[in-house]
N, C-alpha and C. Protein backbone atom coordinates (compact mmCIF):
# COMPACT_ATOMS: atom_id res chain seq x y z
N UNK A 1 -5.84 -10.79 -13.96
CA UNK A 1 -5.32 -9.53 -13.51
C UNK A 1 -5.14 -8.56 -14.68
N UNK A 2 -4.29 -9.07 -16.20
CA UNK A 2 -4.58 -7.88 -17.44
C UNK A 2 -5.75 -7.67 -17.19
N UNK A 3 -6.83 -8.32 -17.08
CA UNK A 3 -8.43 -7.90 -17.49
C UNK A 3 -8.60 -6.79 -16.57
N UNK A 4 -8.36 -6.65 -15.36
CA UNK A 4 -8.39 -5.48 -14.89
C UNK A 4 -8.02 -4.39 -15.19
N UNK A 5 -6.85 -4.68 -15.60
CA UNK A 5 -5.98 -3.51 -16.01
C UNK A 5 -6.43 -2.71 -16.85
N UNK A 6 -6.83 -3.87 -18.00
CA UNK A 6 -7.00 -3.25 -19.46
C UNK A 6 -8.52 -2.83 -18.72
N UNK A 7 -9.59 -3.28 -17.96
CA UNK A 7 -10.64 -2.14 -18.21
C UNK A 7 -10.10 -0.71 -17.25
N UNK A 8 -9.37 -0.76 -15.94
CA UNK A 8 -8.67 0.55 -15.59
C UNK A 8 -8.60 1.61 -16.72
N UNK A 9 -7.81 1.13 -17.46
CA UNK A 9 -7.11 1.94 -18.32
C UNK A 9 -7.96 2.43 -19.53
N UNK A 10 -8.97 1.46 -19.74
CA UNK A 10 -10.38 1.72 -20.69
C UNK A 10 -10.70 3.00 -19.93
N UNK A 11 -10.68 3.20 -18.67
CA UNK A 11 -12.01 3.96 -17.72
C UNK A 11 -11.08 5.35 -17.30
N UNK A 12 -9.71 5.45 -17.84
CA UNK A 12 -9.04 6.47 -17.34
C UNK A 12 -8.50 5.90 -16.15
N UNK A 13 -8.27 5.06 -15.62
CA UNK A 13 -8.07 5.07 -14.26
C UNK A 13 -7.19 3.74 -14.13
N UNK A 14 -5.85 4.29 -14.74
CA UNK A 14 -5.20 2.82 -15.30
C UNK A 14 -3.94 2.75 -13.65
N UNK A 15 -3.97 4.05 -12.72
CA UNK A 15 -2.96 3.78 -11.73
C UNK A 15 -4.29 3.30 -10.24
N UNK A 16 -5.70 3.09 -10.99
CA UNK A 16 -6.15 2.48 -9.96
C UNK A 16 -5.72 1.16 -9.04
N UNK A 17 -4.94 0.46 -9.81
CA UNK A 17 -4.56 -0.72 -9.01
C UNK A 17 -3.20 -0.64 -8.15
N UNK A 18 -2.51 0.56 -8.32
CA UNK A 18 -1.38 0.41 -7.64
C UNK A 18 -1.86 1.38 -6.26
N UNK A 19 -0.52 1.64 -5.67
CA UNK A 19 -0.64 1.55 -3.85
C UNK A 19 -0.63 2.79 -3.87
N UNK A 20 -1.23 4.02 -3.20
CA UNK A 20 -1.25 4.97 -3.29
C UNK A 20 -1.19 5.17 -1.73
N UNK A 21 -0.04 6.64 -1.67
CA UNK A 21 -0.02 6.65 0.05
C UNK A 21 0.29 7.87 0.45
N UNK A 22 -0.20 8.42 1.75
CA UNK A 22 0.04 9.76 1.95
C UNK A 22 0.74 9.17 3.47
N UNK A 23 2.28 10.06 3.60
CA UNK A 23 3.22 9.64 4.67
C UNK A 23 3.28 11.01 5.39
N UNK A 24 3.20 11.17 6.79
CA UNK A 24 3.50 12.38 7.50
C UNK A 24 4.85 11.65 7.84
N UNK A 25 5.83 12.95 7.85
CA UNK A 25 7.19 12.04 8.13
C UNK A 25 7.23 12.74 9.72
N UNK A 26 7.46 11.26 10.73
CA UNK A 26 7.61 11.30 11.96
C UNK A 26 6.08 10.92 12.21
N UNK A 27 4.88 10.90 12.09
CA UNK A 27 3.72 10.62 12.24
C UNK A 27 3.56 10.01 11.91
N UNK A 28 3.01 9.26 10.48
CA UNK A 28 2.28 7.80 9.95
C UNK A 28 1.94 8.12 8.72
N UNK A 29 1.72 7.18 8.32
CA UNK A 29 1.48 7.48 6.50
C UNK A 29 0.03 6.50 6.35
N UNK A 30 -0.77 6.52 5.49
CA UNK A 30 -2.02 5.93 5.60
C UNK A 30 -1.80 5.73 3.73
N UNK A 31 -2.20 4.48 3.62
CA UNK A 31 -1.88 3.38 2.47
C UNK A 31 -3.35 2.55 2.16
N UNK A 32 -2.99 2.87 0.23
CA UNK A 32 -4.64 2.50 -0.32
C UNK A 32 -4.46 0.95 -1.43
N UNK A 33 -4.99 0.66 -1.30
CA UNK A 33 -4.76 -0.42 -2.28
C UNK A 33 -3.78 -1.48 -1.98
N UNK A 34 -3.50 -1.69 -0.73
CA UNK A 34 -2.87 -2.89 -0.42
C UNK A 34 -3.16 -4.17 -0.15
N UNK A 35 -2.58 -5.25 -0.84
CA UNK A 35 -3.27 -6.67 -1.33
C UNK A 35 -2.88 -7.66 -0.16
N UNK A 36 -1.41 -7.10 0.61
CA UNK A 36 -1.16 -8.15 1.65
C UNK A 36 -0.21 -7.32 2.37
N UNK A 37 0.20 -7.94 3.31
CA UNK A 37 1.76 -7.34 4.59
C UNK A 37 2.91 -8.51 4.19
N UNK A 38 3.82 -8.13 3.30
CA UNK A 38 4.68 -8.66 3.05
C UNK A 38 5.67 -9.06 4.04
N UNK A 39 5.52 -8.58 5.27
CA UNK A 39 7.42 -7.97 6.31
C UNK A 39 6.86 -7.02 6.92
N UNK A 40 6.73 -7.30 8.39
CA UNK A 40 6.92 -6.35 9.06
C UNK A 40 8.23 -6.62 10.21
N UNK A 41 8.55 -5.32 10.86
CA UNK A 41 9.32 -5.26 11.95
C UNK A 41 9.63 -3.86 12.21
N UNK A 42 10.19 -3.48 13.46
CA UNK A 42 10.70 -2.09 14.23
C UNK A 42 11.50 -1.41 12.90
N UNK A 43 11.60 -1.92 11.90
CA UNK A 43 12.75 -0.89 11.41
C UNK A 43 12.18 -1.24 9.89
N UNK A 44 11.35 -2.32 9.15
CA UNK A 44 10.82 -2.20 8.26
C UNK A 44 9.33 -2.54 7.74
N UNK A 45 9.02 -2.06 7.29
CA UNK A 45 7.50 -2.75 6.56
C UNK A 45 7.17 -2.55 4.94
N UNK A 46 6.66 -3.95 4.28
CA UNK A 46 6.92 -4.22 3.13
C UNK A 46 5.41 -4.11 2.49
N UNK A 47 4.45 -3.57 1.98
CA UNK A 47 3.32 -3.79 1.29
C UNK A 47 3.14 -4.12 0.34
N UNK A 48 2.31 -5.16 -0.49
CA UNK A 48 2.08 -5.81 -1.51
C UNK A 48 0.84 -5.10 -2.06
N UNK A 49 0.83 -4.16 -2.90
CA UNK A 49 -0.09 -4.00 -3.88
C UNK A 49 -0.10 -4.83 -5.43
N UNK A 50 -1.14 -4.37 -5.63
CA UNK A 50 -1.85 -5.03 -6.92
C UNK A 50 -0.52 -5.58 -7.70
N UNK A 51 0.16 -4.06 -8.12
CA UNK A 51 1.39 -3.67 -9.46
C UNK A 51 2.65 -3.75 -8.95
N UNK A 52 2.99 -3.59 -7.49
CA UNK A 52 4.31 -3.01 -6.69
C UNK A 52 4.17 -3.05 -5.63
N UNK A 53 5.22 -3.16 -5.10
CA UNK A 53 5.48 -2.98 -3.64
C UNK A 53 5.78 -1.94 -3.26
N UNK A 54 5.67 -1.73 -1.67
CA UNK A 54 5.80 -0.34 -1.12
C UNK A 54 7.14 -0.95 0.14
N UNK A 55 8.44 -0.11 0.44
CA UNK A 55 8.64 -0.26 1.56
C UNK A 55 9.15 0.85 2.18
N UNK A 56 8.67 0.67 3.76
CA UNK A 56 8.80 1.87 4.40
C UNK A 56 9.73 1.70 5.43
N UNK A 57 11.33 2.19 5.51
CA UNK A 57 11.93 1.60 6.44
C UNK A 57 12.09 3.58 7.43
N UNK A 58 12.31 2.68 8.95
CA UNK A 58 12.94 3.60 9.83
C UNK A 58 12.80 3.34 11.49
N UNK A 59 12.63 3.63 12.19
CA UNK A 59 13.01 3.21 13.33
C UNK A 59 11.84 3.65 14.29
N UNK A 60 11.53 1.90 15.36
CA UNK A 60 10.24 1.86 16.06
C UNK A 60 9.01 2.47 15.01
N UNK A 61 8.96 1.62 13.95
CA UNK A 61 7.41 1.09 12.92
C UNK A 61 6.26 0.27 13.77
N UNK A 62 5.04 0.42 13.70
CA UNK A 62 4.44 -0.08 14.06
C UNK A 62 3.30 0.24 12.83
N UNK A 63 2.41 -0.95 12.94
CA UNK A 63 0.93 -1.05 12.02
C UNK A 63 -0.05 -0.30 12.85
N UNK A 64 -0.57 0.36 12.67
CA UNK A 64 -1.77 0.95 13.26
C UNK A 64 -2.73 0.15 13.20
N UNK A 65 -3.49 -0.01 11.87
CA UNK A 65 -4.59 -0.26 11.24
C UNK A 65 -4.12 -1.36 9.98
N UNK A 66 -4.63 -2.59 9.50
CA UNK A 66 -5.15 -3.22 8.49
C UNK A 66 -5.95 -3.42 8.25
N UNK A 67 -7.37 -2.46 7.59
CA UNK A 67 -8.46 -2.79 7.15
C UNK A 67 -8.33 -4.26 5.83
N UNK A 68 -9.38 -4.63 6.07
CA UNK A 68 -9.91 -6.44 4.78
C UNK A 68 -9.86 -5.53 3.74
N UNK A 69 -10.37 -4.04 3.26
CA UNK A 69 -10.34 -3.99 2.00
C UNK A 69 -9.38 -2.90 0.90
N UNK A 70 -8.28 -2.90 1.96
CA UNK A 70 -6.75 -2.99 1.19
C UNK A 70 -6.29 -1.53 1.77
N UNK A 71 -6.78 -1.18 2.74
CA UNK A 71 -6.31 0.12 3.59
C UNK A 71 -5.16 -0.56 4.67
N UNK A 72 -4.21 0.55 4.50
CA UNK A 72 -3.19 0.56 5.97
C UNK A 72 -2.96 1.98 6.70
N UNK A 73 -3.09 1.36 7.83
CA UNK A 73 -2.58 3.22 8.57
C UNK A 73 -1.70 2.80 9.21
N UNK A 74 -0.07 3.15 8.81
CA UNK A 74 0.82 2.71 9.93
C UNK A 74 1.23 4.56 10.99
């Protein structure tokens, strides 16, 4: 996993491995770089990226979408 890093960061592109996310608040937020679903439930959801975790708490959550290659659309 350094080996990644260190070439990221060779290439300029050293926050490539972490979770990057755009949230409409009251709508859904759509999530890049996620490695697994840590926790879900009605009131929280936990994402495992590369570097960090993401959590998104609030009330009636649901997953939309888990794409295989590290996309979420909740």
């Amino acid at each position: 996993m350094e080996f990644l890093r260190e070439i990221a960061n060779i290439l300029g592109a050293g926050d490539a491995l972490s979770i990057h996310y755009t949230v409409v608040d009251g709508s859904g937020g759509y999530f890049q770089n996620v490695v697994r679903l840590l926790s879900f439930s009605e009131t929280e959801i936990v994402l495992k990226g590369r570097r960090s975790n993401v959590r998104v708490e609030g009330e009636r959550l649901s997953l939309g979408k888990y794409f295989a290659d590290g996309h979420a659309k909740l």
